[in-house]
C-alpha atoms as a PDB file:
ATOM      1  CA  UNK A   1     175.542  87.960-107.885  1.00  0.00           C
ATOM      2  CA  UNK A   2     173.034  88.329-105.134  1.00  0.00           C
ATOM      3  CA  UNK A   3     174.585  89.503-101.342  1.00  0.00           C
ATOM      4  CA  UNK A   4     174.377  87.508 -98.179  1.00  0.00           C
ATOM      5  CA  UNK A   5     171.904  89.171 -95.659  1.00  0.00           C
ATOM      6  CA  UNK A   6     173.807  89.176 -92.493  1.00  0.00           C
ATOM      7  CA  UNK A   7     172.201  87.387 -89.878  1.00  0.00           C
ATOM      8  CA  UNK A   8     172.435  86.387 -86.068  1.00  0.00           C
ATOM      9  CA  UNK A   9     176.017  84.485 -86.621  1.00  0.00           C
ATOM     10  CA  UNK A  10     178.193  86.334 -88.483  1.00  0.00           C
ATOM     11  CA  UNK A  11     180.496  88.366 -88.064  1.00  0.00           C
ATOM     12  CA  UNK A  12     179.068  91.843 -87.595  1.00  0.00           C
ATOM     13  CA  UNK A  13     176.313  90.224 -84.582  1.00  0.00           C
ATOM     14  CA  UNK A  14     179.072  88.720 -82.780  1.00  0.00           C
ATOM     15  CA  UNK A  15     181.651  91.768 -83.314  1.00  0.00           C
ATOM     16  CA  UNK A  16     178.708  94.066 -81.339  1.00  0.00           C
ATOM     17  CA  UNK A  17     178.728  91.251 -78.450  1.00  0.00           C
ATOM     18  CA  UNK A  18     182.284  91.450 -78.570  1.00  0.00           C
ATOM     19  CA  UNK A  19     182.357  95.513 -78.036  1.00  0.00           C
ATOM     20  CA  UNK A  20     179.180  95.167 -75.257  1.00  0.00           C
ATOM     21  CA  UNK A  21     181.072  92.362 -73.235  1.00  0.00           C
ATOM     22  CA  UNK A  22     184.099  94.568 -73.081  1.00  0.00           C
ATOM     23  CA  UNK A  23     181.682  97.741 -71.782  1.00  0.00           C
ATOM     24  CA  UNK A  24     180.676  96.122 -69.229  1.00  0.00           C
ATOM     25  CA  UNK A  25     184.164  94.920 -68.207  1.00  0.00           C
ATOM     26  CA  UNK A  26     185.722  98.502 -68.662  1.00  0.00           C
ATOM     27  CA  UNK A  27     182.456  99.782 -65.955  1.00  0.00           C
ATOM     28  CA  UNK A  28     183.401  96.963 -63.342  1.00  0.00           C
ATOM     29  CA  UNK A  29     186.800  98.645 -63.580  1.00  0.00           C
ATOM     30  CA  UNK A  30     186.078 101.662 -63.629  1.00  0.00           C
ATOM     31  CA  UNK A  31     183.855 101.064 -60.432  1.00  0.00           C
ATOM     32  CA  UNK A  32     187.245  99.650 -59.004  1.00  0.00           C
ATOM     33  CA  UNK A  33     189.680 102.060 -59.922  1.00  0.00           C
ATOM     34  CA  UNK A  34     188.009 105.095 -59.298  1.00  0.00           C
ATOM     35  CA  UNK A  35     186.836 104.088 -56.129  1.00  0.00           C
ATOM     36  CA  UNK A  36     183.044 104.588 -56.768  1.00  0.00           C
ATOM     37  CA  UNK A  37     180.882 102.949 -53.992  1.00  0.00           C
ATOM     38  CA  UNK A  38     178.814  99.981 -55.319  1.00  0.00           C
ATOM     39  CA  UNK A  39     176.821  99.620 -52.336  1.00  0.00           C
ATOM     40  CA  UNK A  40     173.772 102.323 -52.517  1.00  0.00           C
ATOM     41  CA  UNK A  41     171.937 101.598 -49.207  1.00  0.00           C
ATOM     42  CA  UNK A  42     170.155  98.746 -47.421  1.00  0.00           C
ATOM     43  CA  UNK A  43     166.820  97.873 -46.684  1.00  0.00           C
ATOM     44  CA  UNK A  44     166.874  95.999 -43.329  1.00  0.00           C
ATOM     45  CA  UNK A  45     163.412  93.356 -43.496  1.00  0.00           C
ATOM     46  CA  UNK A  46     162.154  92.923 -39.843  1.00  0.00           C
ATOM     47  CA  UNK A  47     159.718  90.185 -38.975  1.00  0.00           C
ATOM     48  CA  UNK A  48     156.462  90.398 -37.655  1.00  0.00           C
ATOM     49  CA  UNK A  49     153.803  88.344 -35.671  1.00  0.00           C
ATOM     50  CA  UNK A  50     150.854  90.495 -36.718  1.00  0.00           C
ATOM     51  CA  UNK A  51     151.528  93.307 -39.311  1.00  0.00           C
ATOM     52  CA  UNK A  52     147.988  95.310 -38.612  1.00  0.00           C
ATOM     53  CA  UNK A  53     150.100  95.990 -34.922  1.00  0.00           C
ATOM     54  CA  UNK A  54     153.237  96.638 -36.238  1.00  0.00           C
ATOM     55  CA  UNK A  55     151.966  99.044 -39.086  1.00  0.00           C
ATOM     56  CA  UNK A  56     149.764 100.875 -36.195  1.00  0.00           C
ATOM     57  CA  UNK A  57     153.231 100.549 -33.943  1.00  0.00           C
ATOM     58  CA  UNK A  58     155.491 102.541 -36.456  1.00  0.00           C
ATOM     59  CA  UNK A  59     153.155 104.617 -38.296  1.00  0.00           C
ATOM     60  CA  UNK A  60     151.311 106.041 -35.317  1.00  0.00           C
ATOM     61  CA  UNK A  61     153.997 105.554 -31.785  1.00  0.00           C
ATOM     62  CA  UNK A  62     157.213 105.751 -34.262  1.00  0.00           C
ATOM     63  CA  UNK A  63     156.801 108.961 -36.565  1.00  0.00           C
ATOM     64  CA  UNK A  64     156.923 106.478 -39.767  1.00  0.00           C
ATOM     65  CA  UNK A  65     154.784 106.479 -42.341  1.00  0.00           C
ATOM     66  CA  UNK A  66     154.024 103.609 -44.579  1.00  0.00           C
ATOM     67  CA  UNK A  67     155.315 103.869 -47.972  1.00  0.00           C
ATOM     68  CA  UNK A  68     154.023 100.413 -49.676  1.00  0.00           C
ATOM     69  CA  UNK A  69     152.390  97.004 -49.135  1.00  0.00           C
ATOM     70  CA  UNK A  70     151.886  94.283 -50.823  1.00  0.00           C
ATOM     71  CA  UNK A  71     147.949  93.648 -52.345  1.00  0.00           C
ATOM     72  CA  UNK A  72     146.544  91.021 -49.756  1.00  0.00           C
ATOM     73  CA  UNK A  73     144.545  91.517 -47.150  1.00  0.00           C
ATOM     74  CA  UNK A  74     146.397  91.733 -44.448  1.00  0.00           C
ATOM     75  CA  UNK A  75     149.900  92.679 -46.449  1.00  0.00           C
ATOM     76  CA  UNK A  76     153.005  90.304 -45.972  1.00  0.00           C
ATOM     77  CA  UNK A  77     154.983  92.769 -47.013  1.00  0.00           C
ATOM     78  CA  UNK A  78     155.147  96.382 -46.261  1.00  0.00           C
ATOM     79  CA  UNK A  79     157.636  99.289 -46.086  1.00  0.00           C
ATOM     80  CA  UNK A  80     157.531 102.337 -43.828  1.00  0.00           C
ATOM     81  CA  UNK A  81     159.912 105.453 -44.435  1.00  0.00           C
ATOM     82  CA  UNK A  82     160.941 108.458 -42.072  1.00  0.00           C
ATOM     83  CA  UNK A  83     163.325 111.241 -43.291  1.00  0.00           C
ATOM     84  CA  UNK A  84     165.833 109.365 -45.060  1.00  0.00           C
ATOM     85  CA  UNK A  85     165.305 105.944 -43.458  1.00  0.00           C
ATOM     86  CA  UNK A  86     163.351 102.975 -44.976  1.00  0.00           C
ATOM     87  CA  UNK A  87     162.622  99.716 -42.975  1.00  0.00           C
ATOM     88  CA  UNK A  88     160.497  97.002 -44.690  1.00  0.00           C
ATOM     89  CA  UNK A  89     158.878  94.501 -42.473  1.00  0.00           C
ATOM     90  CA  UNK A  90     157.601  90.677 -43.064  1.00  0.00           C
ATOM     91  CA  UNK A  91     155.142  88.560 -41.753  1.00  0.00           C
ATOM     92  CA  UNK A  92     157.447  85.628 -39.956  1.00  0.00           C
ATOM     93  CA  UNK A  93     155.919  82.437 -38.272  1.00  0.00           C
ATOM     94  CA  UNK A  94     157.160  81.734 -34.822  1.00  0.00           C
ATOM     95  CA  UNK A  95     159.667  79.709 -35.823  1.00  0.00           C
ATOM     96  CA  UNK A  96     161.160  82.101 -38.167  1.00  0.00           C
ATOM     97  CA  UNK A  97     161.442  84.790 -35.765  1.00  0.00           C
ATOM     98  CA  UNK A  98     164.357  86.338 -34.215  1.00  0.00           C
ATOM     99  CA  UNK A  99     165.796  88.987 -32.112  1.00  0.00           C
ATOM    100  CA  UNK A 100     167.431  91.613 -34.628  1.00  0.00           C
ATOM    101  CA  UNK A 101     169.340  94.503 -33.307  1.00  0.00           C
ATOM    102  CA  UNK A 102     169.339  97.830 -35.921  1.00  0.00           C
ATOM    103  CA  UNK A 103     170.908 101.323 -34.942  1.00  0.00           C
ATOM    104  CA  UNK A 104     169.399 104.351 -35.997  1.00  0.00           C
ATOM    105  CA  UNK A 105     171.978 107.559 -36.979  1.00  0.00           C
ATOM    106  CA  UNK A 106     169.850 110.205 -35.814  1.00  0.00           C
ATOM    107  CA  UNK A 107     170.326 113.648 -35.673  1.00  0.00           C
ATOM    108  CA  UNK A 108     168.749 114.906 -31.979  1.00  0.00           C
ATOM    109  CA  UNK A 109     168.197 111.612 -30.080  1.00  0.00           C
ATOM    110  CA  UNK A 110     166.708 113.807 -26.634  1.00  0.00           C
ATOM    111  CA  UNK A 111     164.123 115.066 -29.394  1.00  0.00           C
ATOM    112  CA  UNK A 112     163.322 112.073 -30.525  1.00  0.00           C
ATOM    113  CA  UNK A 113     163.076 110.201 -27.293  1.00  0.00           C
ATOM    114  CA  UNK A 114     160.559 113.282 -25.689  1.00  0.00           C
ATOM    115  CA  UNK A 115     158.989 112.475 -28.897  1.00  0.00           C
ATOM    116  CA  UNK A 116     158.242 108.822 -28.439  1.00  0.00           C
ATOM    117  CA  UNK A 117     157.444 109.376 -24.422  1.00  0.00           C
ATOM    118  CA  UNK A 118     154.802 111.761 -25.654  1.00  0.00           C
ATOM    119  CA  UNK A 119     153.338 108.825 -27.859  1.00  0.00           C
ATOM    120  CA  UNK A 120     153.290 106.229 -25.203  1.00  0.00           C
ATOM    121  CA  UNK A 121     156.149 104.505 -26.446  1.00  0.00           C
ATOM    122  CA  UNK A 122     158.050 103.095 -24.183  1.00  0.00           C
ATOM    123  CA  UNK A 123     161.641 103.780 -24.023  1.00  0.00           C
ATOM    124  CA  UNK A 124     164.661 102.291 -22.185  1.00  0.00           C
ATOM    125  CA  UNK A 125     164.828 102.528 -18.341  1.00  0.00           C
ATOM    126  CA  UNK A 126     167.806 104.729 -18.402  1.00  0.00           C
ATOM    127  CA  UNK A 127     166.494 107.546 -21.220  1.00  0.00           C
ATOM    128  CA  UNK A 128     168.974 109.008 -23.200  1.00  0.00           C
ATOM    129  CA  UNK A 129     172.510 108.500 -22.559  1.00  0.00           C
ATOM    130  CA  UNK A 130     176.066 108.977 -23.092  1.00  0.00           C
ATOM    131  CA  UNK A 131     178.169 105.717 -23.497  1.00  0.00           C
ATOM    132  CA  UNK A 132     182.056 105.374 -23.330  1.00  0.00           C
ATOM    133  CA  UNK A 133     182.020 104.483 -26.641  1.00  0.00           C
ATOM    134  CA  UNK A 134     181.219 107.919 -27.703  1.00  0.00           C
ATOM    135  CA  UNK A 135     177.707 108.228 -28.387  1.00  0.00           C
ATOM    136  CA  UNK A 136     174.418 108.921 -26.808  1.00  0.00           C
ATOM    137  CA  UNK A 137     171.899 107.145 -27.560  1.00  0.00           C
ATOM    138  CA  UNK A 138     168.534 105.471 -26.189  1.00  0.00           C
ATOM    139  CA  UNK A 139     166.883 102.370 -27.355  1.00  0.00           C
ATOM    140  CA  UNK A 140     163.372 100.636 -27.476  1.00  0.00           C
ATOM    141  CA  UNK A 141     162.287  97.228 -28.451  1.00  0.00           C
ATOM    142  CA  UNK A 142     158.860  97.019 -30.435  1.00  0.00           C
ATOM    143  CA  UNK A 143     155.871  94.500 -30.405  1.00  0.00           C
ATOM    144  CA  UNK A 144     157.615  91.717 -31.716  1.00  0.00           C
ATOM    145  CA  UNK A 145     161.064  92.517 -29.688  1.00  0.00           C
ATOM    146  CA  UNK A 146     163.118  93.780 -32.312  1.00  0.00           C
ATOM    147  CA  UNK A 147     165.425  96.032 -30.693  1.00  0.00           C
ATOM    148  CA  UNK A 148     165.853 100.057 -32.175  1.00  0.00           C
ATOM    149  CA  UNK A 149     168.800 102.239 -30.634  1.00  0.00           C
ATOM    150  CA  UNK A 150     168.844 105.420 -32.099  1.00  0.00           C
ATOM    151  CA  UNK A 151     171.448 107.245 -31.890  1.00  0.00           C
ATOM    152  CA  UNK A 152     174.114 110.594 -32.595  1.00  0.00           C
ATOM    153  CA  UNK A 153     177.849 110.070 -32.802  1.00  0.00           C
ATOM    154  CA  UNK A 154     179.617 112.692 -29.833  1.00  0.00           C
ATOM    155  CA  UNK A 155     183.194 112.511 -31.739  1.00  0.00           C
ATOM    156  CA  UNK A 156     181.590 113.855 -34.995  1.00  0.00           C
ATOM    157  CA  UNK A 157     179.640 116.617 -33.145  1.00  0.00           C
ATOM    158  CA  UNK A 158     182.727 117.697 -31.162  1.00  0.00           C
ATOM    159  CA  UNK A 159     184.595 117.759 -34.786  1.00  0.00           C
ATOM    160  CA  UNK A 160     181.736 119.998 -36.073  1.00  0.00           C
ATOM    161  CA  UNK A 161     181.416 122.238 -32.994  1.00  0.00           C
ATOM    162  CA  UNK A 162     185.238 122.971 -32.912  1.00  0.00           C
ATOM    163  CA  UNK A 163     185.204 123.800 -37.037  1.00  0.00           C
ATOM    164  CA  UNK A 164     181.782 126.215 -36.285  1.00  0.00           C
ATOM    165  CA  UNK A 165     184.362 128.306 -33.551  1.00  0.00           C
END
């Protein structure tokens, strides 16, 4: 006489779990077999002894400028951005810190190193170079000795010159 209201374990609830398990199957697939990249980008987190000096370091010697911080006073936590780069940096304790190594894709690394020597930054002994692993490059290490090479690839450059003639 009277109808059963459908509720949270019958059949209708658990056919729409059934059909949204089975989406998200088909998209990890799909990432597979269509060869979509999963990874986006990365975020490298360097560590710092005294954020106030980094900040000042990148934002003001680097060409950086600070995107975000966390709401204390100092920040832990910040993040600076330039073009299409994004570093985020940490205060560490002693103990936590370590040397970390990044390398910077750039697009005109003479530019950028007359750039820094006009901010006081100072720059590897040897300026800009060109390695025998094809490319050239300089590098820097900042306050806390994190090292920075930035650099441009010669094999792609001589593969875009030669399609410009």
């Amino acid at each position: 006489m009277f109808r059963k209201i459908i509720g949270p374990g019958d059949a209708c609830v658990k056919s729409r779990r059934r059909v949204n398990s089975a989406v998200r199957q088909l998209h990890r697939h799909a990432l597979t077999y269509l060869n979509l990249p999963m990874f986006k980008m990365t975020h490298p987190i360097l560590g710092t002894r005294d954020i106030k000096r980094a900040i000042e370091f990148y934002t003001q010697r680097l060409g950086f400028e600070l995107a975000f911080g966390d709401k204390t006073d100092p920040p832990n936590y910040v993040g600076f951005r330039r073009d299409a780069v994004e570093l985020h940096m940490q205060f560490q304790f002693e103990h936590e810190m370590g040397t970390i190594r990044l390398r910077f894709l750039v697009e005109d690394p003479d530019a950028l190193f007359n750039e820094y020597r006009e901010r006081g930054v100072e720059c590897s002994g040897n300026g800009v170079r060109d390695t025998p692993w094809g490319t050239r490059e300089f590098a820097l290490y900042d306050m806390d000795r994190n090292a920075l090479t930035f650099y441009r690839d010669l094999r792609s450059a001589d593969k875009e010159h030669q399609h410009a003639v």
